[in-house]
N, C-alpha and C. Protein backbone atom coordinates (compact mmCIF):
# COMPACT_ATOMS: atom_id res chain seq x y z
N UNK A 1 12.20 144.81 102.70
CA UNK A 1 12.83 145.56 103.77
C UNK A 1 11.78 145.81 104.85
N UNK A 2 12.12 145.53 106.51
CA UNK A 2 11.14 146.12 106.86
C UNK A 2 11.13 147.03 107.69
N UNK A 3 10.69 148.05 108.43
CA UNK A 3 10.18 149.24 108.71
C UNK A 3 10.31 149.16 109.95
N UNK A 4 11.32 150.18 110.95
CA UNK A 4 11.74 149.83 112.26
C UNK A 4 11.40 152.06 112.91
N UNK A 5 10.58 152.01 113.34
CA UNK A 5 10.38 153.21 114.06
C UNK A 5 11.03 153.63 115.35
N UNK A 6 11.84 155.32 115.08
CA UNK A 6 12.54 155.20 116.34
C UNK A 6 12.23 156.62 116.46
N UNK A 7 11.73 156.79 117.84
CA UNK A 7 11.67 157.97 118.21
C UNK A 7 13.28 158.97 118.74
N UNK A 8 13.21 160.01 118.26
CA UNK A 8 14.59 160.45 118.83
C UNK A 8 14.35 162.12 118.93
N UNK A 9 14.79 162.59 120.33
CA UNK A 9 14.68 163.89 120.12
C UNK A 9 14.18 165.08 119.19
N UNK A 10 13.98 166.32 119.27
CA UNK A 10 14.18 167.04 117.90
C UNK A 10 15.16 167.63 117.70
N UNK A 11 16.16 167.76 118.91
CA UNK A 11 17.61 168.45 118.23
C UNK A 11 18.53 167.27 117.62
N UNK A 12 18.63 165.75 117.72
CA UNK A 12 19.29 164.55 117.06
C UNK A 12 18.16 164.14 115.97
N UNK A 13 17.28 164.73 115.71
CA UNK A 13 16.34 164.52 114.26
C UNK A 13 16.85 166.13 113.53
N UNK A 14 17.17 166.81 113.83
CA UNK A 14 18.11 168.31 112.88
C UNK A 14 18.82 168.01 112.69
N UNK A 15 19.50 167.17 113.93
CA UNK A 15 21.50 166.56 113.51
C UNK A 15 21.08 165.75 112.40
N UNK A 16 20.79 165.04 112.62
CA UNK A 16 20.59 163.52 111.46
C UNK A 16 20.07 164.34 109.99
N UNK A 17 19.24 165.16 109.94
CA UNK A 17 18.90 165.74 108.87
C UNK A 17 20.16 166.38 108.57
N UNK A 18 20.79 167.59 109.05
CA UNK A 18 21.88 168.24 108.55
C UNK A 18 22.86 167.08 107.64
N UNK A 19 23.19 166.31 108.94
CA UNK A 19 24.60 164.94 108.36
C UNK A 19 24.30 164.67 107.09
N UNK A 20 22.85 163.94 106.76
CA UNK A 20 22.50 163.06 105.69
C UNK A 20 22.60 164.01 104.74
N UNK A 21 22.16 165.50 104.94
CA UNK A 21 22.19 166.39 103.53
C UNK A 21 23.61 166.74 103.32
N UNK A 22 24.28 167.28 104.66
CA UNK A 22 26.19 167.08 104.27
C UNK A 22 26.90 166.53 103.41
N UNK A 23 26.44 165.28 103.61
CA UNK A 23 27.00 164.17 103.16
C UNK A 23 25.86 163.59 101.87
N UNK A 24 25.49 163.76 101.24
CA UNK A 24 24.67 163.91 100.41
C UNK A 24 23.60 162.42 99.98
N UNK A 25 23.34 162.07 101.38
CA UNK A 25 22.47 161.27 101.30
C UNK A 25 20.93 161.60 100.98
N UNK A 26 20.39 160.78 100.24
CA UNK A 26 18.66 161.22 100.02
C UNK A 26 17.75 161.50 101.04
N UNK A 27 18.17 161.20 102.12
CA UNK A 27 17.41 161.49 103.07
C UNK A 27 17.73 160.56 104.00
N UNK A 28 17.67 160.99 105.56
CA UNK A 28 17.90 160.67 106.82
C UNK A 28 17.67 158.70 106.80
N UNK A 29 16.72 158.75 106.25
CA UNK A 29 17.10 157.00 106.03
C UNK A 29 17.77 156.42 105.49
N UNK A 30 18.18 156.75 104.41
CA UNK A 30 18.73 156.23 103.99
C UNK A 30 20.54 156.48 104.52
N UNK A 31 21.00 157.51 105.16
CA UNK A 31 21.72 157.36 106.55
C UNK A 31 22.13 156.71 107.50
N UNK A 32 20.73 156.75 108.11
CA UNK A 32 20.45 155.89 109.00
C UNK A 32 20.48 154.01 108.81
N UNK A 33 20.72 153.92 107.24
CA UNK A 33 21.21 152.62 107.04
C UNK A 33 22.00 152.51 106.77
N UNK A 34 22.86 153.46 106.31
CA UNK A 34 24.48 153.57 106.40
C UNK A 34 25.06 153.59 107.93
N UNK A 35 24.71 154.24 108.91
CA UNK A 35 25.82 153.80 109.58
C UNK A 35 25.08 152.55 110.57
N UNK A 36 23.66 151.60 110.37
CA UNK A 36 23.46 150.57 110.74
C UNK A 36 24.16 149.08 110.04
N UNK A 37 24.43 149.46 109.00
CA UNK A 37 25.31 148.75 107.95
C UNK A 37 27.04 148.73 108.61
N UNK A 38 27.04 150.23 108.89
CA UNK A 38 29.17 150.41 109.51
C UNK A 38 28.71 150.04 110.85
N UNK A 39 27.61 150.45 111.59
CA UNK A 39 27.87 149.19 112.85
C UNK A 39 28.30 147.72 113.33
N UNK A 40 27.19 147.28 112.49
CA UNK A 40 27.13 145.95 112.31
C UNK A 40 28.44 144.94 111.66
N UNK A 41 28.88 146.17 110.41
CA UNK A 41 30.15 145.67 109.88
C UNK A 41 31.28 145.44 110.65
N UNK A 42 31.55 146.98 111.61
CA UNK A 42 32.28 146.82 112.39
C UNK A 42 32.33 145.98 113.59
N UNK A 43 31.33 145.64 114.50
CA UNK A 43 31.03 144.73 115.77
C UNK A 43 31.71 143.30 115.06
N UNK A 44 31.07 143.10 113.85
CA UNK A 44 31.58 141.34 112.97
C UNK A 44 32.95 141.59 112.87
N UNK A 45 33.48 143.05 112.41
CA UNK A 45 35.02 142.74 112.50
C UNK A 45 35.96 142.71 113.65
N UNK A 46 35.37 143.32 114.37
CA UNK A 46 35.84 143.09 116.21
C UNK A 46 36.11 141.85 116.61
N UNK A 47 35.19 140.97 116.47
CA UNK A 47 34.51 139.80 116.80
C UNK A 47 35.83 138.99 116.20
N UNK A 48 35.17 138.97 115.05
CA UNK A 48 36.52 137.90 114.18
C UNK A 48 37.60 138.34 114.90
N UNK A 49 38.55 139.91 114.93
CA UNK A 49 40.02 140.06 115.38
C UNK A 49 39.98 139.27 116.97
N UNK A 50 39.23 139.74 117.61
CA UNK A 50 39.02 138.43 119.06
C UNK A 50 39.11 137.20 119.03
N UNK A 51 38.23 136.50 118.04
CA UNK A 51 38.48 135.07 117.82
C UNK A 51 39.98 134.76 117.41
N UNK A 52 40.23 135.36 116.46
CA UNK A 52 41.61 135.20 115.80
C UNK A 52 42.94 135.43 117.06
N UNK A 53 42.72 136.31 117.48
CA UNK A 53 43.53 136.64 118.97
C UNK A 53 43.59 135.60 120.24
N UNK A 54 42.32 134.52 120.22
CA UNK A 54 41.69 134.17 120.88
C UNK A 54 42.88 132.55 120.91
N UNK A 55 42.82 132.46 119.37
CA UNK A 55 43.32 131.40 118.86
C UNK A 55 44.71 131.38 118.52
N UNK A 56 45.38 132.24 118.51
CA UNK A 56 46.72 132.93 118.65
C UNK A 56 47.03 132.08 119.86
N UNK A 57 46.76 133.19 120.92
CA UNK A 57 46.98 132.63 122.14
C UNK A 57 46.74 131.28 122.68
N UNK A 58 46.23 130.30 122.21
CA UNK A 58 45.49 129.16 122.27
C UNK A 58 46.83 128.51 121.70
N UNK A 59 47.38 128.55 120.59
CA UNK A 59 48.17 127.81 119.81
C UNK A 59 49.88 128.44 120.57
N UNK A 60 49.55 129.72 121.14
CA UNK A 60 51.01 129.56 121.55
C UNK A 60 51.33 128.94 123.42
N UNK A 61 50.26 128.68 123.55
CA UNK A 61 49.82 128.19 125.17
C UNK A 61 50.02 126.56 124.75
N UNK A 62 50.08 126.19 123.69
CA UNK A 62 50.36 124.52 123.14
C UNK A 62 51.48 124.27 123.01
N UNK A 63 51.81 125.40 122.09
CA UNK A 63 53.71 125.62 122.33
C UNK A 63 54.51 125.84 123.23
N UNK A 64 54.00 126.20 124.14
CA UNK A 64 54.44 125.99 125.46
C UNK A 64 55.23 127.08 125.34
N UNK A 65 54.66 128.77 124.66
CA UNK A 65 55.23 130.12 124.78
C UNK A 65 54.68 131.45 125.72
N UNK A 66 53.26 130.59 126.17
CA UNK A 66 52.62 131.22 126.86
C UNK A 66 51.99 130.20 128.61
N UNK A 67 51.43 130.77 129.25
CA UNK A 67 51.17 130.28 130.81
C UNK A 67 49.65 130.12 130.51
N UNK A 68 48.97 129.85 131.03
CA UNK A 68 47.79 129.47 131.61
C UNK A 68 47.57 131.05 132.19
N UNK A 69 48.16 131.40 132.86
CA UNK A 69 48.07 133.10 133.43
C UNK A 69 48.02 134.18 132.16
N UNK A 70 48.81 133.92 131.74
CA UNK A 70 49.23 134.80 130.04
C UNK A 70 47.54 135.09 128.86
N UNK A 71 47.63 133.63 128.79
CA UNK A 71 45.95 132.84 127.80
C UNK A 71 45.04 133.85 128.66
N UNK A 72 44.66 134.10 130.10
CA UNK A 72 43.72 134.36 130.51
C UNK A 72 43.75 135.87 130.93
N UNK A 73 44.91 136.72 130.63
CA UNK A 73 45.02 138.01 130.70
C UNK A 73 44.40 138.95 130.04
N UNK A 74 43.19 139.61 130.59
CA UNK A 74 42.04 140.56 129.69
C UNK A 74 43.04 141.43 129.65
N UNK A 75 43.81 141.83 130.44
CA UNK A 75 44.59 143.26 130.07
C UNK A 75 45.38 143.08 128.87
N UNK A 76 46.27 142.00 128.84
CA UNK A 76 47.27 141.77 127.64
C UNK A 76 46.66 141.52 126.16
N UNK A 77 45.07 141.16 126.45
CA UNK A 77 44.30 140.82 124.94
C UNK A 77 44.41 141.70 124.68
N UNK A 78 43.21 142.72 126.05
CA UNK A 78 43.05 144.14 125.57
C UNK A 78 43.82 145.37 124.47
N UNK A 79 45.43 144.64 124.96
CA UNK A 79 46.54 146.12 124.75
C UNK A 79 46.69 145.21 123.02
N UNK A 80 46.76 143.80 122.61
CA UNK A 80 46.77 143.33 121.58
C UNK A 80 46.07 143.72 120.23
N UNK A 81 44.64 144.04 121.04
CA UNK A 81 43.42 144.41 120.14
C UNK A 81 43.51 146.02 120.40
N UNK A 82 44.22 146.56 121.02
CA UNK A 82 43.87 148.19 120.89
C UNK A 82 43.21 148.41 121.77
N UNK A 83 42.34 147.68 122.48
CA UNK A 83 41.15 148.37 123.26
C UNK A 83 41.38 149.10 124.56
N UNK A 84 40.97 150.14 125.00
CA UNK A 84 41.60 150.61 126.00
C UNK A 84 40.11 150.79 127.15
């Protein structure tokens, strides 16, 4: 494993201490690799639902159910995927 130093405030180094003991982690690092772990997890699952959306639209633009205008609508992905 290797060893990544981050300086952060001292009132978000109390937060981070409180959370990790809340929640009954051993200590702030080991935290701190929990939610670098649900980041990362989550961004890869974003990613994939985009691709997959991506390719949706791709296959119904072949079928001739969608426009060339439709395929290229950030707003209509957007409202697909939730994102606001």
């Amino acid at each position: 494993m290797e060893k990544v130093a981050v300086k952060v405030p001292e009132a978000q180094k109390e937060k981070l201490e409180e959370i990790a003991e809340e929640e009954g982690y051993p200590n702030r690092s080991e935290f701190l690799r929990e939610v670098i772990r649900n980041e990362i997890k989550k961004r890869e699952t974003i990613k994939k639902e985009v691709l997959e959306k991506i390719e949706e639209r791709m296959e119904r633009l072949e079928e001739g159910e969608l426009s060339f205008e439709d395929l290229t609508s950030n707003k209509e992905l957007e409202e697909e995927l939730g994102i606001e």
